[in-house]
Protein backbone atom coordinates (compact mmCIF):
# COMPACT_ATOMS: atom_id res chain seq x y z
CA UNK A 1 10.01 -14.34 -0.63
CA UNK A 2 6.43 -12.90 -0.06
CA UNK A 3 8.07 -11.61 3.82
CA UNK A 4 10.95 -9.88 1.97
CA UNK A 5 8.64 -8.42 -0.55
CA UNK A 6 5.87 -7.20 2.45
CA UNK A 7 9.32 -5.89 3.80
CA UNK A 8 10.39 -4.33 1.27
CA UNK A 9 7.12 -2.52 0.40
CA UNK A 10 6.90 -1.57 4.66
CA UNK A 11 9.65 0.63 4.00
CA UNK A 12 8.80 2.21 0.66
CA UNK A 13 6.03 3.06 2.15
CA UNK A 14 7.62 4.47 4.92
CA UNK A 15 10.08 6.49 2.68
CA UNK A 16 6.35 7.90 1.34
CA UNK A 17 5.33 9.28 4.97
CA UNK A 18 9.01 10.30 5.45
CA UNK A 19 8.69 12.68 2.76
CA UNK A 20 5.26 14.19 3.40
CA UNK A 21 6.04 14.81 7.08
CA UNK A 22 9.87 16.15 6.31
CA UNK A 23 8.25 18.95 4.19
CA UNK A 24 5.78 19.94 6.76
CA UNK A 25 8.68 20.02 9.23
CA UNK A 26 10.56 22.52 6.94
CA UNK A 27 7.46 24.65 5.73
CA UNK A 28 7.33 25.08 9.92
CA UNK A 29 10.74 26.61 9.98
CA UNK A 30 11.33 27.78 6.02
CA UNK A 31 9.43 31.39 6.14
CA UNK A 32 11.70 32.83 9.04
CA UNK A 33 14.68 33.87 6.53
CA UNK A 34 12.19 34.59 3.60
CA UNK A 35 10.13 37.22 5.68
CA UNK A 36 12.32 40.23 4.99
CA UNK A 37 11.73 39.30 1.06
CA UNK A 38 8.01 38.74 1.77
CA UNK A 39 7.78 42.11 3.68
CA UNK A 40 10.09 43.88 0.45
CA UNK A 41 7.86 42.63 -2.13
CA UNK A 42 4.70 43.26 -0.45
CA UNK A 43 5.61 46.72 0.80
CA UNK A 44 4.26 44.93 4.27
CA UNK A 45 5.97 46.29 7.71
CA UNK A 46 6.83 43.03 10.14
CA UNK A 47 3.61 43.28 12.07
CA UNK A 48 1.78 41.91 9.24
CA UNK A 49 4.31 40.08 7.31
CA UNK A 50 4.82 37.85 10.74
CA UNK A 51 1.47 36.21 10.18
CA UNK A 52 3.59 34.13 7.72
CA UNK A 53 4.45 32.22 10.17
CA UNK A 54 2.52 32.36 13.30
CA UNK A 55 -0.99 31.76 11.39
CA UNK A 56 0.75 28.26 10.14
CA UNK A 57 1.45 27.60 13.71
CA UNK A 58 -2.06 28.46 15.39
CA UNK A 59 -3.63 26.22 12.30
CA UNK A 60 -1.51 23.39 13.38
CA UNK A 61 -1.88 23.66 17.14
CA UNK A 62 -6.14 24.10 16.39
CA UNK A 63 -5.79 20.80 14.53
CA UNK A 64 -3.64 18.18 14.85
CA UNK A 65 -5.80 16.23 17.47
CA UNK A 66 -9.04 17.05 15.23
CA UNK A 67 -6.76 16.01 11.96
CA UNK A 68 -6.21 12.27 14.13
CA UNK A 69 -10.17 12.06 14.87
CA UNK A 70 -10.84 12.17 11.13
CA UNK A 71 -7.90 9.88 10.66
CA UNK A 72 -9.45 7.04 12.70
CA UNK A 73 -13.04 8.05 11.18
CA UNK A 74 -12.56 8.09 7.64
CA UNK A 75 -9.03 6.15 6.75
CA UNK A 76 -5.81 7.16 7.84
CA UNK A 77 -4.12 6.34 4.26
CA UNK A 78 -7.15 8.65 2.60
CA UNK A 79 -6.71 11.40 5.19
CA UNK A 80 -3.01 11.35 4.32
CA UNK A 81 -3.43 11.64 0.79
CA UNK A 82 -5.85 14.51 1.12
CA UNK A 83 -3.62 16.44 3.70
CA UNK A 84 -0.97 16.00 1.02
CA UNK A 85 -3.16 16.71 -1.94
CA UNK A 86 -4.29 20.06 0.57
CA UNK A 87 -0.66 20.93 1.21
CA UNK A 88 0.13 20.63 -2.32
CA UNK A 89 -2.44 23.03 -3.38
CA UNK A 90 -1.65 25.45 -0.51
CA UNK A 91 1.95 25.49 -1.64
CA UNK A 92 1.04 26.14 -5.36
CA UNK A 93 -0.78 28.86 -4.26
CA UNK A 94 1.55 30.36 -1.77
CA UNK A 95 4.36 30.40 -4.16
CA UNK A 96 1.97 32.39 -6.73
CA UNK A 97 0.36 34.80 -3.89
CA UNK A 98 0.04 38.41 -5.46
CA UNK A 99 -0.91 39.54 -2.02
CA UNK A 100 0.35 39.32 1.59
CA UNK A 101 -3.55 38.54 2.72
CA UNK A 102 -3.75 35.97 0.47
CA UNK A 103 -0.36 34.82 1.42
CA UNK A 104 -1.41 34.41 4.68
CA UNK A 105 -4.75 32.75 3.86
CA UNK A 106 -2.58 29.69 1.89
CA UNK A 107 -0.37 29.39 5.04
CA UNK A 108 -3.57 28.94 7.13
CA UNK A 109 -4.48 26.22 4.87
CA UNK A 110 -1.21 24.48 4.89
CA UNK A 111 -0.88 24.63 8.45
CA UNK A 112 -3.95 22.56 8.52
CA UNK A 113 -2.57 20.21 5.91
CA UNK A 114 0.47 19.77 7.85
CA UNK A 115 -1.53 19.19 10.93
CA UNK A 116 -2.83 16.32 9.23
CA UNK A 117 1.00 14.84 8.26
CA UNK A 118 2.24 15.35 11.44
CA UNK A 119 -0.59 13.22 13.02
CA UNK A 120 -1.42 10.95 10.67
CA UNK A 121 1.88 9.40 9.82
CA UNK A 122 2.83 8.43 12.99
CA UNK A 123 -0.72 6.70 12.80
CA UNK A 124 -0.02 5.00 9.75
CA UNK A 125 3.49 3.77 11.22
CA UNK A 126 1.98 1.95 14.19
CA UNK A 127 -0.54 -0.40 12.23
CA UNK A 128 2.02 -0.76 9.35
CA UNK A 129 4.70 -2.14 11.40
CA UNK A 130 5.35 -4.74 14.17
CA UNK A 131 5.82 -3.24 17.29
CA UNK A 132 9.64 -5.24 17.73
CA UNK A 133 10.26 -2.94 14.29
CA UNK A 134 7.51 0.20 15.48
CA UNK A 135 10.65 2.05 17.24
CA UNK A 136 12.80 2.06 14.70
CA UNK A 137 10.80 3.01 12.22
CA UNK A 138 9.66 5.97 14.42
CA UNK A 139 12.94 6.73 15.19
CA UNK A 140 13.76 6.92 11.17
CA UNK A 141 10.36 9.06 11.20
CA UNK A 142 11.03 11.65 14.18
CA UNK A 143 14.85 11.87 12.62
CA UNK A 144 13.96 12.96 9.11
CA UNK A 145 11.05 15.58 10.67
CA UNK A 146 14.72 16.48 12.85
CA UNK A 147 15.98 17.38 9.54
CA UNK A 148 13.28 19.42 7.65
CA UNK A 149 13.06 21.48 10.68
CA UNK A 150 16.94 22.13 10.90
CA UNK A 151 17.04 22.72 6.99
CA UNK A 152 14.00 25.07 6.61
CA UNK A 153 15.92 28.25 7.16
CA UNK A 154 18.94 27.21 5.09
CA UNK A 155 16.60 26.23 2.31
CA UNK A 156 14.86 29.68 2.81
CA UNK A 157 17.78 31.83 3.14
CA UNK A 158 19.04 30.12 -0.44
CA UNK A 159 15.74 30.62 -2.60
CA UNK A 160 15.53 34.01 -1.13
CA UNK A 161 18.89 34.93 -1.77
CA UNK A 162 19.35 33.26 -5.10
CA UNK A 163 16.56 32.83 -7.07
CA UNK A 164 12.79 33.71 -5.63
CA UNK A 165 11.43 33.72 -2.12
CA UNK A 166 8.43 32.14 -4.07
CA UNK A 167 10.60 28.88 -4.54
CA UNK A 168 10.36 27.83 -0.95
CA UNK A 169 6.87 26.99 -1.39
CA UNK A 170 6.97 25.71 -5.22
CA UNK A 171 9.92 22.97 -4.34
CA UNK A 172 7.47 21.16 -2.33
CA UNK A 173 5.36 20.29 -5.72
CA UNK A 174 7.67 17.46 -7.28
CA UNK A 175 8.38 16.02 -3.65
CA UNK A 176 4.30 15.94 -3.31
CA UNK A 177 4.35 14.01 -6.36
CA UNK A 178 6.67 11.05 -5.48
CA UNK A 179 4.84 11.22 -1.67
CA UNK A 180 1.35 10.62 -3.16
CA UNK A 181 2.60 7.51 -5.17
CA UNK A 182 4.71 5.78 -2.75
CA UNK A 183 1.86 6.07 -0.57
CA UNK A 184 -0.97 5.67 -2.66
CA UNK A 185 0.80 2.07 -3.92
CA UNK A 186 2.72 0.65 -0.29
CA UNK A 187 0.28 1.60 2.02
CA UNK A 188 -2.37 0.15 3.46
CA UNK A 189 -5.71 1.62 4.77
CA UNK A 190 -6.69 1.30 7.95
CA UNK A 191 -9.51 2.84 10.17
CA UNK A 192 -10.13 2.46 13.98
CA UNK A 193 -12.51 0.25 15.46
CA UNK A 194 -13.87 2.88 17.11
CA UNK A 195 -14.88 6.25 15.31
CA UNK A 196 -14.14 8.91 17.98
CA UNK A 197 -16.18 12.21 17.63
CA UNK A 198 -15.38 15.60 16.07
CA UNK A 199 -14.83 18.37 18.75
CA UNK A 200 -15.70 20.92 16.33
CA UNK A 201 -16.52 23.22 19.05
CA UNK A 202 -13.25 22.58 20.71
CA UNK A 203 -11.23 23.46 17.21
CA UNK A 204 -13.15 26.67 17.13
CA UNK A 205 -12.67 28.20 20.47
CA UNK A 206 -9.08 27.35 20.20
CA UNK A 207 -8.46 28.74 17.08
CA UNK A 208 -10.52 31.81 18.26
CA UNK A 209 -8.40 32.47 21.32
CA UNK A 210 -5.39 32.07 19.57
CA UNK A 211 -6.36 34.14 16.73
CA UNK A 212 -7.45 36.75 18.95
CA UNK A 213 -4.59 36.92 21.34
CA UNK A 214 -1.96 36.96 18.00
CA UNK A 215 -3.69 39.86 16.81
CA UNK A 216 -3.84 41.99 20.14
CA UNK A 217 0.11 41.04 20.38
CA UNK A 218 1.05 42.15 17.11
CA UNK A 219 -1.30 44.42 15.45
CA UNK A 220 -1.10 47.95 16.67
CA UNK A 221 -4.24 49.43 16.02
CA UNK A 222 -5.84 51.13 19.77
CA UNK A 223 -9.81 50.30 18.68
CA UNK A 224 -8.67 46.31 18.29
CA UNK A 225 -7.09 46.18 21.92
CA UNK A 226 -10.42 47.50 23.62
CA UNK A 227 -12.52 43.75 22.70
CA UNK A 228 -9.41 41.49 21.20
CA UNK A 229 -7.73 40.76 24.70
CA UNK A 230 -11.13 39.99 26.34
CA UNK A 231 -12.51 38.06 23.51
CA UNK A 232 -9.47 35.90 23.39
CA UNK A 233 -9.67 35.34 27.63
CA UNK A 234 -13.40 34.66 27.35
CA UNK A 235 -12.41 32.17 24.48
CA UNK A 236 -9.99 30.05 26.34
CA UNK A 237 -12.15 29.77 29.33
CA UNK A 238 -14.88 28.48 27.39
CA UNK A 239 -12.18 26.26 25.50
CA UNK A 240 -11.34 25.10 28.75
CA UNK A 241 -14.31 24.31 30.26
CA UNK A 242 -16.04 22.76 27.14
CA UNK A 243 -12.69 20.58 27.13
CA UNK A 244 -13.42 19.47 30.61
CA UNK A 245 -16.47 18.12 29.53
CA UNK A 246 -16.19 16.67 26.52
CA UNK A 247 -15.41 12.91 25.81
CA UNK A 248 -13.17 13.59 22.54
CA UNK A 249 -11.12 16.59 23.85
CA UNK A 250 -8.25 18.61 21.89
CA UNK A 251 -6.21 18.85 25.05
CA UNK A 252 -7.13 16.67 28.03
CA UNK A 253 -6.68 19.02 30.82
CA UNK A 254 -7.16 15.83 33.23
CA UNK A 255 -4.32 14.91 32.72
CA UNK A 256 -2.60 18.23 33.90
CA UNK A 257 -2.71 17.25 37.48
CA UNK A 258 0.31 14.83 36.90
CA UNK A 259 3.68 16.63 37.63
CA UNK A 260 5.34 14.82 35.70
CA UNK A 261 3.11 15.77 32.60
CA UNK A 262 3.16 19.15 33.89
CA UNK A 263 6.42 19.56 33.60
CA UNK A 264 6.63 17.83 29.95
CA UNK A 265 4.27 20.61 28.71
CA UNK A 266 5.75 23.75 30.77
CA UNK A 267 8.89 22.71 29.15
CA UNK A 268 7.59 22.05 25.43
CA UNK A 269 5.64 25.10 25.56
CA UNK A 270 8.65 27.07 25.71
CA UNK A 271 11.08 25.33 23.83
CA UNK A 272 8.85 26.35 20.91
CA UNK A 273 8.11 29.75 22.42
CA UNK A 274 11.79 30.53 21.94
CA UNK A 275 13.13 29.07 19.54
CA UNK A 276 10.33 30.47 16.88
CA UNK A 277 11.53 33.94 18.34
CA UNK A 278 14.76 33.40 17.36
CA UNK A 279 13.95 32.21 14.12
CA UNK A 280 12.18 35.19 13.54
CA UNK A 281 14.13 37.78 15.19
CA UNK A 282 18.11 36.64 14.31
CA UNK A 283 17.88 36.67 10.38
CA UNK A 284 16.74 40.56 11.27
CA UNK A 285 19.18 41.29 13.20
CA UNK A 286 21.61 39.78 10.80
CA UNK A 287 19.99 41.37 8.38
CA UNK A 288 19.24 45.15 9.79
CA UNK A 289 22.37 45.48 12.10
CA UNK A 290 25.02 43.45 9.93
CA UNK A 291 23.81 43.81 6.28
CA UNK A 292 23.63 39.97 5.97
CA UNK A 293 21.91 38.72 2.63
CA UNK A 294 19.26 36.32 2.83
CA UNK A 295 22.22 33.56 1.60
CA UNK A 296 24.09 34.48 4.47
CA UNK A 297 22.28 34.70 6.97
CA UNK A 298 20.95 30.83 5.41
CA UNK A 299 24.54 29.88 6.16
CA UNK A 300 24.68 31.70 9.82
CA UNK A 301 21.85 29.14 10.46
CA UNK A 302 24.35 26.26 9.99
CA UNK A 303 26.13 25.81 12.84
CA UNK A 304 22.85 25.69 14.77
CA UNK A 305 21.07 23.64 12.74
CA UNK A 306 22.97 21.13 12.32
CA UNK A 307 24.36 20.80 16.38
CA UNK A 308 20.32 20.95 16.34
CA UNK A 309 19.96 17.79 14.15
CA UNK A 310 23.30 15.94 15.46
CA UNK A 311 21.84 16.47 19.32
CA UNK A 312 18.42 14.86 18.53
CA UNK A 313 20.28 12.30 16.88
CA UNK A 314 22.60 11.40 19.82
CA UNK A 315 20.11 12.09 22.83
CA UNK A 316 17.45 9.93 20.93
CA UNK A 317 19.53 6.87 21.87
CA UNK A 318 20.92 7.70 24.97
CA UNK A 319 18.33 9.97 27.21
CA UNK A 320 16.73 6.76 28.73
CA UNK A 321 20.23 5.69 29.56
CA UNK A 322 20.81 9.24 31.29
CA UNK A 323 16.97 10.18 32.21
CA UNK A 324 14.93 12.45 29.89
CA UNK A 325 14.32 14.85 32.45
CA UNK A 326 18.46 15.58 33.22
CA UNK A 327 18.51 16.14 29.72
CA UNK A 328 15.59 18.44 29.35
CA UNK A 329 17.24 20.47 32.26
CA UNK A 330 20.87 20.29 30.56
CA UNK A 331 18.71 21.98 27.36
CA UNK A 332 17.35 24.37 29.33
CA UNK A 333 20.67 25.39 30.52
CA UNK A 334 22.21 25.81 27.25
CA UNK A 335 19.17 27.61 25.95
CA UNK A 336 19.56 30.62 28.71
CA UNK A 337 23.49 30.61 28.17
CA UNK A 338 22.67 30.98 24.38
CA UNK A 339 20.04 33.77 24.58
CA UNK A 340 22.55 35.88 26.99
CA UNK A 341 25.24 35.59 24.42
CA UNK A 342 23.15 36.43 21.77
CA UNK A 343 22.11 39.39 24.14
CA UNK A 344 25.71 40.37 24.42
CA UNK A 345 26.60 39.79 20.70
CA UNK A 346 24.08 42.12 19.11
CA UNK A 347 26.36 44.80 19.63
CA UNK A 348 29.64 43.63 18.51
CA UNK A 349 30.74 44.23 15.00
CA UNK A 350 31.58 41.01 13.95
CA UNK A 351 28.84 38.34 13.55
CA UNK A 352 31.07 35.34 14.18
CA UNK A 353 30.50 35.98 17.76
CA UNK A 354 27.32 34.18 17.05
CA UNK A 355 28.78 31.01 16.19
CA UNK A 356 29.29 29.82 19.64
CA UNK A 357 25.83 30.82 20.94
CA UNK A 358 24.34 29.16 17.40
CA UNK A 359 25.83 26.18 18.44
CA UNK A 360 24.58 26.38 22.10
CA UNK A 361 20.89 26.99 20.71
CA UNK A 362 20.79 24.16 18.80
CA UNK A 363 22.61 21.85 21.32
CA UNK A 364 19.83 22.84 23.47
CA UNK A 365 16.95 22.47 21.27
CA UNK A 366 17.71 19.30 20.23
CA UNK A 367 18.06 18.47 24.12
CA UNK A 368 14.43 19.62 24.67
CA UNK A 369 12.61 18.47 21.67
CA UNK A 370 12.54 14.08 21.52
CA UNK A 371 13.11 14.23 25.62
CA UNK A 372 10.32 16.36 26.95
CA UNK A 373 8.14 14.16 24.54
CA UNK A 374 9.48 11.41 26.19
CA UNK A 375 8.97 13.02 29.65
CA UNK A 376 5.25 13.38 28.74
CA UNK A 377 4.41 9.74 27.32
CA UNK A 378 6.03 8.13 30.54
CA UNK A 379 2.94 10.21 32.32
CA UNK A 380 0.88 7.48 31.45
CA UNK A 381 0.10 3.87 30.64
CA UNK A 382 0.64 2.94 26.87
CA UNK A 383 -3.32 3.22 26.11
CA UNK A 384 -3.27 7.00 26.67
CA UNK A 385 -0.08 7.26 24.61
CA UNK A 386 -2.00 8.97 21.54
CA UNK A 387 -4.11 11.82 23.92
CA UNK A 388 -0.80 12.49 25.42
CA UNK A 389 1.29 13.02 22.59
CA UNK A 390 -1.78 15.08 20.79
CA UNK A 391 -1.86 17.14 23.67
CA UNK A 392 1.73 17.84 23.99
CA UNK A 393 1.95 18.97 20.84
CA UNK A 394 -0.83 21.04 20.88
CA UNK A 395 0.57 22.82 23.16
CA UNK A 396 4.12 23.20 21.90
CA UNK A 397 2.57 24.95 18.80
CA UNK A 398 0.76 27.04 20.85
CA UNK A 399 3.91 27.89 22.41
CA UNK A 400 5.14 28.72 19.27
CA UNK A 401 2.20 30.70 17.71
CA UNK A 402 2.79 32.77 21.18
CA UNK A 403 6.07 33.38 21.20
CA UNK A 404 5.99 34.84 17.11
CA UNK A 405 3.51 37.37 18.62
CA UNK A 406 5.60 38.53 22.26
CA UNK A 407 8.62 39.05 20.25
CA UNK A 408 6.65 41.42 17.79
CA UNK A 409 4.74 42.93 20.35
CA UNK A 410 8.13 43.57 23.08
CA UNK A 411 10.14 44.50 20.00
CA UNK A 412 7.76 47.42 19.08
CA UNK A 413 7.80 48.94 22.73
CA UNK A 414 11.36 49.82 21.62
CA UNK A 415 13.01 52.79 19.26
CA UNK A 416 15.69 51.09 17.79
CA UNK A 417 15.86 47.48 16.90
CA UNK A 418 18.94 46.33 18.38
CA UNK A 419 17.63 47.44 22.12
CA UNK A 420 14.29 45.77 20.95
CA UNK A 421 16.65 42.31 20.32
CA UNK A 422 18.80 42.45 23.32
CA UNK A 423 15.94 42.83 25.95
CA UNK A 424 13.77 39.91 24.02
CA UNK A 425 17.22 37.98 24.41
CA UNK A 426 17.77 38.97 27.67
CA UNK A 427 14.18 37.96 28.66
CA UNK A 428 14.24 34.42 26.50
CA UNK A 429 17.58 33.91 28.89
CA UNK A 430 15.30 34.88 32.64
CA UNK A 431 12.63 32.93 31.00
CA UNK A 432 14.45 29.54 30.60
CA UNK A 433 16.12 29.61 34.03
CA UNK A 434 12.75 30.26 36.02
CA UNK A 435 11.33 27.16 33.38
CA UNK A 436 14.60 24.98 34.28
CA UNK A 437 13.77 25.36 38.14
CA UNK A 438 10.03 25.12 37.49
CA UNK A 439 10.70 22.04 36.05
CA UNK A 440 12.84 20.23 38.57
CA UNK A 441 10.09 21.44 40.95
CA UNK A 442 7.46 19.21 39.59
CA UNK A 443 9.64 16.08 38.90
CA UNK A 444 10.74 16.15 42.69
CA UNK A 445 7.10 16.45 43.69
CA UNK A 446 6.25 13.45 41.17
CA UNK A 447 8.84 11.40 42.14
CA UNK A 448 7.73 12.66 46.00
CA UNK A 449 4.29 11.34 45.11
CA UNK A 450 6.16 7.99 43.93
CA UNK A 451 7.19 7.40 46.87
CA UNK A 452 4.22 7.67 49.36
C-alpha cells in the first residue's frame, strides 16, 4: 500500500513540474502573435517592441546552467518554488505593464524564472524517480514542454484577438497556484553532494555580449553602432576565455572538439535561430500583407503546431530505431523546403498557400528539436550528461535570441516589408542547406575518428 501511495504521490508531483515547465515553454513562444498588439498599444515601432521576446531568450540562455548551480547548492525543490514564485510575479506584472520598458524589464525577469524551470525540473525528475521509470517520466516531461511551445502562439493569437493581449501573461497566475502546491506537498528536497560554484563572471559576460550584439542588430541609432559591435566581440572573447578556465563553466567549450557534439550544437543553434524568425516575422506578414486578425493568424499557426507536436511525439520513440542524426538531416531538409515556399507564398493572394509549408515547418522542427539533443548527449559518457545538455541549450537560446535580432536588422535594410520577408525566407532556406551538409560533414569525420 505504502509503494502505491509513494507512486501515486511520484506522479502528482510530477504533474506539479509538468505544469511549471509547460508554461515556461509557452511564455517562450506566446509573445510572437501578441507583438503587433504590444507595438499598437504602446505606440512602439517593431525595433523596440521585439525585445518582447528576444530579452526572454538572452535571460534564459545567460542562465539556465547558473539556475542548475544554485539548484544543487541550495535545494532543487526550494529553487523551483522560487523560480515559480519569480515567474509568477513577473507575469503579474507583465500583464499590468503601463510601459513597453517596463514590459521588457518583467520579460527579463521571467526569462530568468523560466531558466530556472527548465533546469531544475528535469533535476528534480532524476532523484524522484527510478531510473527503469526516469525515461518515461522524462519523456511525459519533454512532451508536455512539446506542447506549451506548439500552443503559445495559438494561445496568443486568441487573448489578443478576443479579449486583452494582457491575458497571455495573467492566465499563468491560477496555473502558478496549483504548481506551487502539488509541488510544495509531493516533492521532495534534495541537494547535491557536491555544491558546485557560481560562475557569476561567466553569467555576466554572456549576458553582456548578447545584450550588446541584440542591440547593434536591432536598434538603429548610428552613435550605438560605433562601441556596441566591439563591446559585444570583446565580451565573448573574454566569455570565452574565462570559460576555458574556469572549473564550473556556462558552456564547456572542451567539449567542442567532438564532431559529433559539434554538430549537435551547429544544428540546435539554428533550429532556434529560425524558427523564432518565423514566429516573429509570419504573424506580420499575415498580418500587414493579408489583413489577418490576431485570431487568425492564432489559427494559421495550427497546422504547424500541431505537425510540430505530433513529430516530436513520433520521432521521440523511433529516432534511435532510425539514428538521430538521419533524422536531424531529414529536419533540416524540410526546414529549407518550408522557408522557400514561404518565400514564394508571400506574394500570392491567398494565404492557404501557407498551409503546406506550415506543415513542413513544423514536421521539421519537431525533427530537430528531441534528436539533436539526443545527438549531443551520445557525445559523452552518462557522467557529463548534465554539462552537455546545459550547454546545448545554452546555445540553442542563443540561437534564438540571435535570430529575433537578424530578422529585424535584414528586414529594415528593405523598403517594403514583403521584399524584407521573402529575402529573410530565402536566406533561412540557403542557411539550412549549408547547416544540413555541415552537419553530415562532422558525423562522417566522427564516425571516421571511430574507426581509427
Amino acid at each position: 500500500m505504502s509503494t502505491s501511495i509513494e507512486r501515486v504521490r511520484k506522479y502528482v508531483g510530477l504533474t506539479g513540474i509538468c505544469i511549471a515547465s509547460f508554461l515556461g515553454c509557452i511564455d517562450l513562444t506566446v509573445v510572437n502573435t501578441i507583438l503587433p498588439a504590444i507595438g499598437r498599444e504602446f505606440a512602439s515601432p517593431i525595433q523596440t517592441s521585439q525585445w518582447v521576446a528576444s530579452v526572454f531568450m538572452a535571460a534564459l540562455a545567460a542562465f539556465m546552467v547558473p539556475a542548475g548551480n544554485l539548484a544543487d547548492r541550495f535545494g532543487r525543490k526550494r529553487l523551483l518554488m522560487g523560480g515559480l514564485a519569480m515567474f509568477g510575479v513577473a507575469s503579474l506584472l507583465a500583464g499590468t505593464a503601463t510601459q513597453v520598458c517596463a514590459l521588457i524589464a518583467y520579460r527579463f525577469v521571467q526569462g530568468m524564472a523560466c531558466a530556472v524551470l527548465y533546469t531544475v525540473s528535469g533535476a528534480i525528475i532524476s532523484y524522484t524517480f527510478e531510473e527503469s521509470e526516469q525515461g518515461k517520466a522524462l519523456g511525459i516531461l519533454f512532451g508536455v514542454n512539446g506542447v506549451g511551445l506548439a500552443l503559445g502562439p495559438i494561445i496568443g493569437g486568441l487573448f489578443a484577438g478576443t479579449v486583452d493581449w494582457r491575458w497571455a501573461f495573467l492566465i499563468n497566475l491560477p496555473f502558478i497556484v496549483v504548481s506551487l502546491g502539488l509541488c510544495g506537498r509531493h516533492i521532495p528536497e534534495a541537494k547535491a553532494a557536491r555544491k558546485p560554484r557560481l560562475d557569476v563572471p561567466g553569467c555576466v559576460l554572456l549576458l553582456l555580449a548578447l545584450l550588446a550584439l541584440l542591440t547593434e542588430l536591432s536598434v538603429d541609432l548610428p552613435t550605438f553602432h560605433r562601441w556596441l559591435l566591439p563591446l559585444a566581440l570583446l565580451a565573448f572573447a573574454g566569455f570565452i576565455r574565462h570559460e576555458l578556465s574556469t572549473t564550473e563553466p556556462i558552456v564547456e567549450f572542451h567539449f567542442f572538439r567532438d564532431a559529433t557534439f559539434r554538430a549537435a550544437l551547429l544544428a540546435t543553434f539554428f533550429l532556434a535561430f529560425a524558427y523564432c524568425s518565423v514566429l516573429l516575422t509570419f504573424p506580420m506578414l499575415l498580418s500587414r500583407e493579408f489583413g489577418k486578425g490576431e485570431v487568425a493568424i492564432g489559427m494559421f499557426l495550427l497546422p504547424a503546431t500541431t505537425s510540430f507536436a505530433a513529430m516530436s511525439a513520433w520521432v521521440g520513440s523511433r529516432s534511435e530505431r532510425f539514428g538521430p542524426s538521419r533524422v536531424v538531416v531529414i529536419g533540416l531538409g524540410a526546414f529549407s523546403c518550408s522557408f522557400a515556399l514561404f518565400a514564394a507564398g508571400a506574394s500570392s493572394h491567398d494565404a492557404r498557400w501557407f498551409l503546406g509549408p506550415l506543415l513542413l515547418f513544423g514536421i521539421g522542427w519537431g525533427a530537430i528539436l528531441g534528436p539533436s539533443t539526443l545527438v549531443a548527449l551520445s557525445a559523452f559518457p552518462r557522467d557529463k550528461a548534465a554539462v552537455a545538455m546545459g550547454t546545448s541549450w545554452t546555445v540553442h537560446n542563443v540561437g534564438g535570441a540571435c535570430g529575433i535580432a537578424f530578422s529585424i536588422f535584414l528586414m529594415g535594410r528593405f523598403d517594403g516589408f514583403l521584399f524584407g520577408y521573402q529575402a529573410l525566407m530565402g536566406i533561412l532556406a540557403l542557411i539550412m542547406v549549408a547547416v544540413c551538409g555541415a552537419h553530415q560533414v562532422l558525423r562522417r569525420t566522427a564516425s571516421a575518428g571511430l574507426t581509427r
